[in-house]
PDB file of N, CA and C in Angstrom:
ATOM      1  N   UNK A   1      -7.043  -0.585 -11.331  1.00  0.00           N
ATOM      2  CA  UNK A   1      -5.647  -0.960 -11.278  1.00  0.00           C
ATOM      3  C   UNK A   1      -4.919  -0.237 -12.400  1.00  0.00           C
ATOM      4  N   UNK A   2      -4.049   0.232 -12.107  1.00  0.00           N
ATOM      5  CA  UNK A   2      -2.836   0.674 -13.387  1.00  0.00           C
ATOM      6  C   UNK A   2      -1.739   0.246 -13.407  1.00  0.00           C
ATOM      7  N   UNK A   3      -1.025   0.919 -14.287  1.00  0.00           N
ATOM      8  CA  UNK A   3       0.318   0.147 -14.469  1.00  0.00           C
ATOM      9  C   UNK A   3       1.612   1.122 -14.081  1.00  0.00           C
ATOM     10  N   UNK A   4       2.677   0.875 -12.936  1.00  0.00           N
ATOM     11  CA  UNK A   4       3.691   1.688 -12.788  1.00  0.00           C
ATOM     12  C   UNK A   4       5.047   1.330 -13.307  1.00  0.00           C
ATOM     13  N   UNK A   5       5.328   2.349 -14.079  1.00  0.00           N
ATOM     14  CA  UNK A   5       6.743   1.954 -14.723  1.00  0.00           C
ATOM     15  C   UNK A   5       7.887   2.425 -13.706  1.00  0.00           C
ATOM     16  N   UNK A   6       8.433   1.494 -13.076  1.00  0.00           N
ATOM     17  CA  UNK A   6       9.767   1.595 -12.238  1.00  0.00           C
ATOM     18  C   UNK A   6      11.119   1.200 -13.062  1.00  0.00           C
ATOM     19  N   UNK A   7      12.135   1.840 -12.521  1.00  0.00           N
ATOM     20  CA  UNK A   7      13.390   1.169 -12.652  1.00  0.00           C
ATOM     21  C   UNK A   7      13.807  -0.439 -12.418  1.00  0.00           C
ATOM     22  N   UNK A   8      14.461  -0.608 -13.694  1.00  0.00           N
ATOM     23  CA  UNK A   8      14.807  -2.280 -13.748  1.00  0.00           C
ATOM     24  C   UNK A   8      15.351  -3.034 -12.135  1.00  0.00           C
ATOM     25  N   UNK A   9      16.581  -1.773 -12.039  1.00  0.00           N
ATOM     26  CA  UNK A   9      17.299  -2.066 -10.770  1.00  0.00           C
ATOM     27  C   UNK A   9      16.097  -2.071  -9.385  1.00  0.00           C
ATOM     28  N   UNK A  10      15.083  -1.386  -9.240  1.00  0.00           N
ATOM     29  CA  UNK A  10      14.071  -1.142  -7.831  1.00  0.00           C
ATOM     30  C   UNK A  10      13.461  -2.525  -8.445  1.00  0.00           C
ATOM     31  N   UNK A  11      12.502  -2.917  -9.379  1.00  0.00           N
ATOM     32  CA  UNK A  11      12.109  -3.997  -9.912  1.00  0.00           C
ATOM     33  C   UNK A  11      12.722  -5.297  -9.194  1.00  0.00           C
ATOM     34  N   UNK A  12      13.959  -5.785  -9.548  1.00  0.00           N
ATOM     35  CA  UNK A  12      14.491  -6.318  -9.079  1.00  0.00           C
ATOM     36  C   UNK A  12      14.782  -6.413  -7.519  1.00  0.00           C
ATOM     37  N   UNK A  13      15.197  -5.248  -7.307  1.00  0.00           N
ATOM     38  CA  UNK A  13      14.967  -5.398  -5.238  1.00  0.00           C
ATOM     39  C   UNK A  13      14.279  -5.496  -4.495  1.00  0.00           C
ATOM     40  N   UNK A  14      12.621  -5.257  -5.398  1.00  0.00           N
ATOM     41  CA  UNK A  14      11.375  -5.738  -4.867  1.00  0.00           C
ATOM     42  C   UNK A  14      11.089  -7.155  -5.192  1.00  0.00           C
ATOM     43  N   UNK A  15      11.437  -7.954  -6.475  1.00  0.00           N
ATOM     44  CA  UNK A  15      11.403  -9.320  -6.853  1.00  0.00           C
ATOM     45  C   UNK A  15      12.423  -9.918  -5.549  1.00  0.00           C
ATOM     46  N   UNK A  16      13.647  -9.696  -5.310  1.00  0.00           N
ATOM     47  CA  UNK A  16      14.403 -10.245  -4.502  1.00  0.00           C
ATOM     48  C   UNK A  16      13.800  -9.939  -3.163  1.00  0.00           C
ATOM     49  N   UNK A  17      13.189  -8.990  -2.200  1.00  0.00           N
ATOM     50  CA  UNK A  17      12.842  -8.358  -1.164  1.00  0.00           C
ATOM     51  C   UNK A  17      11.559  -9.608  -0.910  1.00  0.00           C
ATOM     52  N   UNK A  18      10.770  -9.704  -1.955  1.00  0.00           N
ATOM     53  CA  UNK A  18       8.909 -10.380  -1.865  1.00  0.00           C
ATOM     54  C   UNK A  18       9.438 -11.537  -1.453  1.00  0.00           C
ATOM     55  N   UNK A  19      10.786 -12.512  -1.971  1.00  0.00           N
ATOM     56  CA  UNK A  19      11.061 -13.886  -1.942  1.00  0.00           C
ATOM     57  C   UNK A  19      11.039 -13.795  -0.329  1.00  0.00           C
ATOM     58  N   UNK A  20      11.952 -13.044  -0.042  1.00  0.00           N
ATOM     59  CA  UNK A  20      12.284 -12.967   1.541  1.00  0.00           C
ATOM     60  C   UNK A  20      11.148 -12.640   2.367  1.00  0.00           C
ATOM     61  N   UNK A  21      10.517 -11.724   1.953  1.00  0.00           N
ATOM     62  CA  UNK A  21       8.772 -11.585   2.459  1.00  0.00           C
ATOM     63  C   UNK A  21       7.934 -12.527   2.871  1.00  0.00           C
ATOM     64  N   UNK A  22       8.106 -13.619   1.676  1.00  0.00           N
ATOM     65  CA  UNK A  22       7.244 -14.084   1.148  1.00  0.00           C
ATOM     66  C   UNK A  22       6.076 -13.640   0.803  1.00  0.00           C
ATOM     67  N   UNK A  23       5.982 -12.321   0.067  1.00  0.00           N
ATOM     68  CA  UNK A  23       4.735 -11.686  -0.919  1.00  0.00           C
ATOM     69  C   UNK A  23       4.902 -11.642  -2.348  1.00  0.00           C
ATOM     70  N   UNK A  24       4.033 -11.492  -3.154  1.00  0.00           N
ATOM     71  CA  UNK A  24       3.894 -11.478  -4.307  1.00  0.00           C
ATOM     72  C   UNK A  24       5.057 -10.366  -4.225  1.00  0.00           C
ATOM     73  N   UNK A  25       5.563 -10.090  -5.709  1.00  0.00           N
ATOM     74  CA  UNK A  25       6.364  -8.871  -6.046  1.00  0.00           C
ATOM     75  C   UNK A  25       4.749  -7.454  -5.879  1.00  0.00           C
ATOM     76  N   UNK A  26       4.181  -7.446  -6.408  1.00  0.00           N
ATOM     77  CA  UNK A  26       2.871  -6.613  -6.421  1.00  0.00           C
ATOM     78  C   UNK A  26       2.801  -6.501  -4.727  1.00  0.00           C
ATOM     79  N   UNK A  27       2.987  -7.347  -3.584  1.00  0.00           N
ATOM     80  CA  UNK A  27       2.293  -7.393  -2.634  1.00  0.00           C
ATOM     81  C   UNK A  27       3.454  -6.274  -1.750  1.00  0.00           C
ATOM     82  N   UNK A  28       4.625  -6.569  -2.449  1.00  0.00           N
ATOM     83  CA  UNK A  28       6.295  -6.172  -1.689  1.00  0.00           C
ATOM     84  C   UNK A  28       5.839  -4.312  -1.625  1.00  0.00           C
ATOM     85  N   UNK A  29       5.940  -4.277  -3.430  1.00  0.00           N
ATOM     86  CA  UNK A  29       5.720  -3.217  -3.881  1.00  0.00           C
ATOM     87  C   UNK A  29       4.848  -2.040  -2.896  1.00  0.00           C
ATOM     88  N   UNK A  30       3.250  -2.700  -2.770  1.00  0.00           N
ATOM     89  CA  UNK A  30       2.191  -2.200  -2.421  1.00  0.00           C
ATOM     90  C   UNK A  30       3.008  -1.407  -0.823  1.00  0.00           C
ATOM     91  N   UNK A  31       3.730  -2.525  -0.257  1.00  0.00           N
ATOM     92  CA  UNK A  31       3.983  -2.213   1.248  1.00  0.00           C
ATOM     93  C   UNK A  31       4.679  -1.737   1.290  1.00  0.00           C
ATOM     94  N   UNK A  32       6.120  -1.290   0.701  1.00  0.00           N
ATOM     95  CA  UNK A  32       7.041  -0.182   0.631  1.00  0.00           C
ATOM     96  C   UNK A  32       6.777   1.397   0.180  1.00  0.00           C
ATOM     97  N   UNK A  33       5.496   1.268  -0.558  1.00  0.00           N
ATOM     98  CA  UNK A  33       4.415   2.286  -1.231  1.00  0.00           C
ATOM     99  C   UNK A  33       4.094   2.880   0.244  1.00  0.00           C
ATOM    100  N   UNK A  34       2.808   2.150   1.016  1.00  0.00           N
ATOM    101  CA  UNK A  34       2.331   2.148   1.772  1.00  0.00           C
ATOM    102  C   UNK A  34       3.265   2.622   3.031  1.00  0.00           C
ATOM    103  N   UNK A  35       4.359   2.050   3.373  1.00  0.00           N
ATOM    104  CA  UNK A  35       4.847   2.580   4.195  1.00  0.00           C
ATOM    105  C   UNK A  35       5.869   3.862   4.778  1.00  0.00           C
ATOM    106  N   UNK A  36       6.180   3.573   2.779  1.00  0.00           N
ATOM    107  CA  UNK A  36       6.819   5.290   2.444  1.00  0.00           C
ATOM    108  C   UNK A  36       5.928   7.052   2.811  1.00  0.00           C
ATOM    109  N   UNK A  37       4.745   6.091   1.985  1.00  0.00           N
ATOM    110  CA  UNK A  37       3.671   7.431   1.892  1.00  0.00           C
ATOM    111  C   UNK A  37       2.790   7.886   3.619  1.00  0.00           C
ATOM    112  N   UNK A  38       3.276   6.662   4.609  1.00  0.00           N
ATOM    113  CA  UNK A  38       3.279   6.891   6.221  1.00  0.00           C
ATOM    114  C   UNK A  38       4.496   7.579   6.896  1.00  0.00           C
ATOM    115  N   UNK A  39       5.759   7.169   5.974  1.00  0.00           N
ATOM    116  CA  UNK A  39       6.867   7.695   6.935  1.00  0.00           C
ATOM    117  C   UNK A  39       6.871   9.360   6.675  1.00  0.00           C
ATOM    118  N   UNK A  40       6.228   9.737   5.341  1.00  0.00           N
ATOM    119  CA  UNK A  40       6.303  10.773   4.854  1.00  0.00           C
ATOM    120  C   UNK A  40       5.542  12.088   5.602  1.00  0.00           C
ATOM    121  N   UNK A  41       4.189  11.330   6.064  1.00  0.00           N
ATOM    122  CA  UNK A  41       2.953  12.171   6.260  1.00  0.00           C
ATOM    123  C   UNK A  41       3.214  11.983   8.062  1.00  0.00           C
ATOM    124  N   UNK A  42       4.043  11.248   8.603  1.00  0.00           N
ATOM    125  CA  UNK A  42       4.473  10.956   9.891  1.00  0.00           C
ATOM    126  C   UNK A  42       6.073  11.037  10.374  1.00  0.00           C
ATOM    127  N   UNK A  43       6.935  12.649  10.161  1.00  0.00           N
ATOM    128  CA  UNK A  43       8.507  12.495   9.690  1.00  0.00           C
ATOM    129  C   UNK A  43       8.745  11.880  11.215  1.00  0.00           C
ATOM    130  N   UNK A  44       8.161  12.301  12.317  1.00  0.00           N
ATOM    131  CA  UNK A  44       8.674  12.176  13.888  1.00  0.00           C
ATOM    132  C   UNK A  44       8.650  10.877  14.385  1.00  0.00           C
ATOM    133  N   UNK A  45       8.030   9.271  13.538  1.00  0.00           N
ATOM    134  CA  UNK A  45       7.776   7.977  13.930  1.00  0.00           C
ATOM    135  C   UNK A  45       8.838   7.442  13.487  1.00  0.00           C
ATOM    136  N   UNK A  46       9.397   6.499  14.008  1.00  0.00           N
ATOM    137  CA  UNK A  46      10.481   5.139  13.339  1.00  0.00           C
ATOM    138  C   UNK A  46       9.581   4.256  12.687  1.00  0.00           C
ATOM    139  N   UNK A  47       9.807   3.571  11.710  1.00  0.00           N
ATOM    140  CA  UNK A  47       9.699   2.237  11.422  1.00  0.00           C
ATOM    141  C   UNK A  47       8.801   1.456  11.882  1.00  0.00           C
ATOM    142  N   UNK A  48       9.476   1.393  13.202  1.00  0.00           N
ATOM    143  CA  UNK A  48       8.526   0.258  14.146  1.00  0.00           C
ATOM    144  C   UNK A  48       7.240   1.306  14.796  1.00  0.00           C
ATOM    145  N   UNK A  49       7.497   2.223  14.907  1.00  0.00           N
ATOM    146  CA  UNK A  49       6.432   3.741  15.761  1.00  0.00           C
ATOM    147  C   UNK A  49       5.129   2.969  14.797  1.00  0.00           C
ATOM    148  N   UNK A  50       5.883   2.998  13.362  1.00  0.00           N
ATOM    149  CA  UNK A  50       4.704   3.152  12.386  1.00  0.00           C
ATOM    150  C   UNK A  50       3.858   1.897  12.016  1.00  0.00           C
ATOM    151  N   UNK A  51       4.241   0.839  12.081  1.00  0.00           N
ATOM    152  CA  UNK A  51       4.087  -0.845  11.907  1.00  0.00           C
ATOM    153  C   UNK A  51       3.092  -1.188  13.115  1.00  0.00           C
ATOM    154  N   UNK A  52       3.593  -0.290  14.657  1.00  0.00           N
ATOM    155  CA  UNK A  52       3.115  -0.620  15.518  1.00  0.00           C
ATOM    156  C   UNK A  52       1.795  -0.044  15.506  1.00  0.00           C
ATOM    157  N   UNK A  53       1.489   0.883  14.994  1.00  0.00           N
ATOM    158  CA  UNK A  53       0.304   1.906  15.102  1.00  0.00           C
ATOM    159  C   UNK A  53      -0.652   1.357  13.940  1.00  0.00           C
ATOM    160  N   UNK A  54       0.179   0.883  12.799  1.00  0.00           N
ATOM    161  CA  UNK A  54      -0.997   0.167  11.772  1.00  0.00           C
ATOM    162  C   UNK A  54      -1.754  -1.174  12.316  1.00  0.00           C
ATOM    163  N   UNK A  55      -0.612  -1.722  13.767  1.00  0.00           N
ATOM    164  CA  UNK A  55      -1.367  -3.202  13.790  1.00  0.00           C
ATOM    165  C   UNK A  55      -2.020  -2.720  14.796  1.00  0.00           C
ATOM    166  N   UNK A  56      -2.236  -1.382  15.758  1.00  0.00           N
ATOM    167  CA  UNK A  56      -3.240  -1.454  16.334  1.00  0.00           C
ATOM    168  C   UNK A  56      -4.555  -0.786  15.807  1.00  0.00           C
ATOM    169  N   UNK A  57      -4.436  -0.161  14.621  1.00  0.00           N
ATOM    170  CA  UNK A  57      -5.696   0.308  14.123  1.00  0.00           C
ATOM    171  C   UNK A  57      -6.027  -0.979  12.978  1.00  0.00           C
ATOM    172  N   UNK A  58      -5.690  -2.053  13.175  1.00  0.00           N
ATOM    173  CA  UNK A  58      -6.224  -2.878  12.705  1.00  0.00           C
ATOM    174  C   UNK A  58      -6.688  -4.139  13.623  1.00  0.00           C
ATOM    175  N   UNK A  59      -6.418  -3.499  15.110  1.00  0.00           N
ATOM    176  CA  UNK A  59      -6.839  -4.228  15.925  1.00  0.00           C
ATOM    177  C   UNK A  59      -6.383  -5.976  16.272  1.00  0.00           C
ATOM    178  N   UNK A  60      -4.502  -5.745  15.846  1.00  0.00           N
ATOM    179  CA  UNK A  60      -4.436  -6.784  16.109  1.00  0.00           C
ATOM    180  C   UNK A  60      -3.064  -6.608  17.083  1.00  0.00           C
ATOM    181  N   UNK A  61      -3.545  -8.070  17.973  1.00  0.00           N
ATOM    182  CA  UNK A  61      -2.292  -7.577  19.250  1.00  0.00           C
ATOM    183  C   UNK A  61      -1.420  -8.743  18.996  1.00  0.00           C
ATOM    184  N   UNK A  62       0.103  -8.106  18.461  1.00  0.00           N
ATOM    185  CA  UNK A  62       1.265  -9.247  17.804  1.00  0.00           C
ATOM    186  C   UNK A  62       1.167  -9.642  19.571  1.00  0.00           C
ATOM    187  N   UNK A  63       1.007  -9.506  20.427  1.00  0.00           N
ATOM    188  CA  UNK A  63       1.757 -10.298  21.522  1.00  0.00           C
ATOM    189  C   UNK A  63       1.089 -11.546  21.448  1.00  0.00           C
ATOM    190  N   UNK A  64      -0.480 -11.615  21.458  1.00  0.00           N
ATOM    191  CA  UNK A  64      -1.222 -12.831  21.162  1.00  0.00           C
ATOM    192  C   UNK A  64      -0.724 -13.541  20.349  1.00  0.00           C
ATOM    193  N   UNK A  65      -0.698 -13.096  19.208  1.00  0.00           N
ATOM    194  CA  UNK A  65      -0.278 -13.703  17.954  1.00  0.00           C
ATOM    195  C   UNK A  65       0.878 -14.734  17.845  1.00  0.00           C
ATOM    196  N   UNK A  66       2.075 -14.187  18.356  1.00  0.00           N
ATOM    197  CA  UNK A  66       3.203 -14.725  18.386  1.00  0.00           C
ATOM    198  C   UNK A  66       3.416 -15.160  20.138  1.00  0.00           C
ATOM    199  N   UNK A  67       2.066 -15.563  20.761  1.00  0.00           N
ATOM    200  CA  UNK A  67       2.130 -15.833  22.009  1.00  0.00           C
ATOM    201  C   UNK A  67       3.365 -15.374  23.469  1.00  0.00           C
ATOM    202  N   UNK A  68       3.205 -13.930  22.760  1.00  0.00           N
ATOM    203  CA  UNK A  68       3.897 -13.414  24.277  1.00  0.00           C
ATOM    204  C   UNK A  68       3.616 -12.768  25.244  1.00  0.00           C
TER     205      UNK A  68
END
């Protein structure tokens, strides 16, 4: 583990962002990381292209989930 020094102001929009999450600030962080360093290495996917493709290589089907 290390330590990343961010801006006070991003700090804060990830503390405010996690409440709404409901994730740790660390957990907010990790997934805006994570999903930056996908939109990056993937310019031609949306958002959802990309969310959708992580929950199926993790083998999970939101329709079950949220029973639709």
């Amino acid at each position: 583990m290390g330590i990343v020094k961010i801006d006070d102001q991003l700090h804060e929009d990830i503390r405010r962002a996690s409440a709404v999450m409901v994730r740790s600030i660390n957990a907010q962080a990790e997934y805006w990381i994570k999903i930056g360093m996908l939109a990056e290495t993937n310019p031609s996917m949306t958002f959802s292209e990309i969310v959708r493709e992580q929950m199926k290589q993790a083998d999970i089907n939101v329709r079950e989930v949220v029973g639709g």
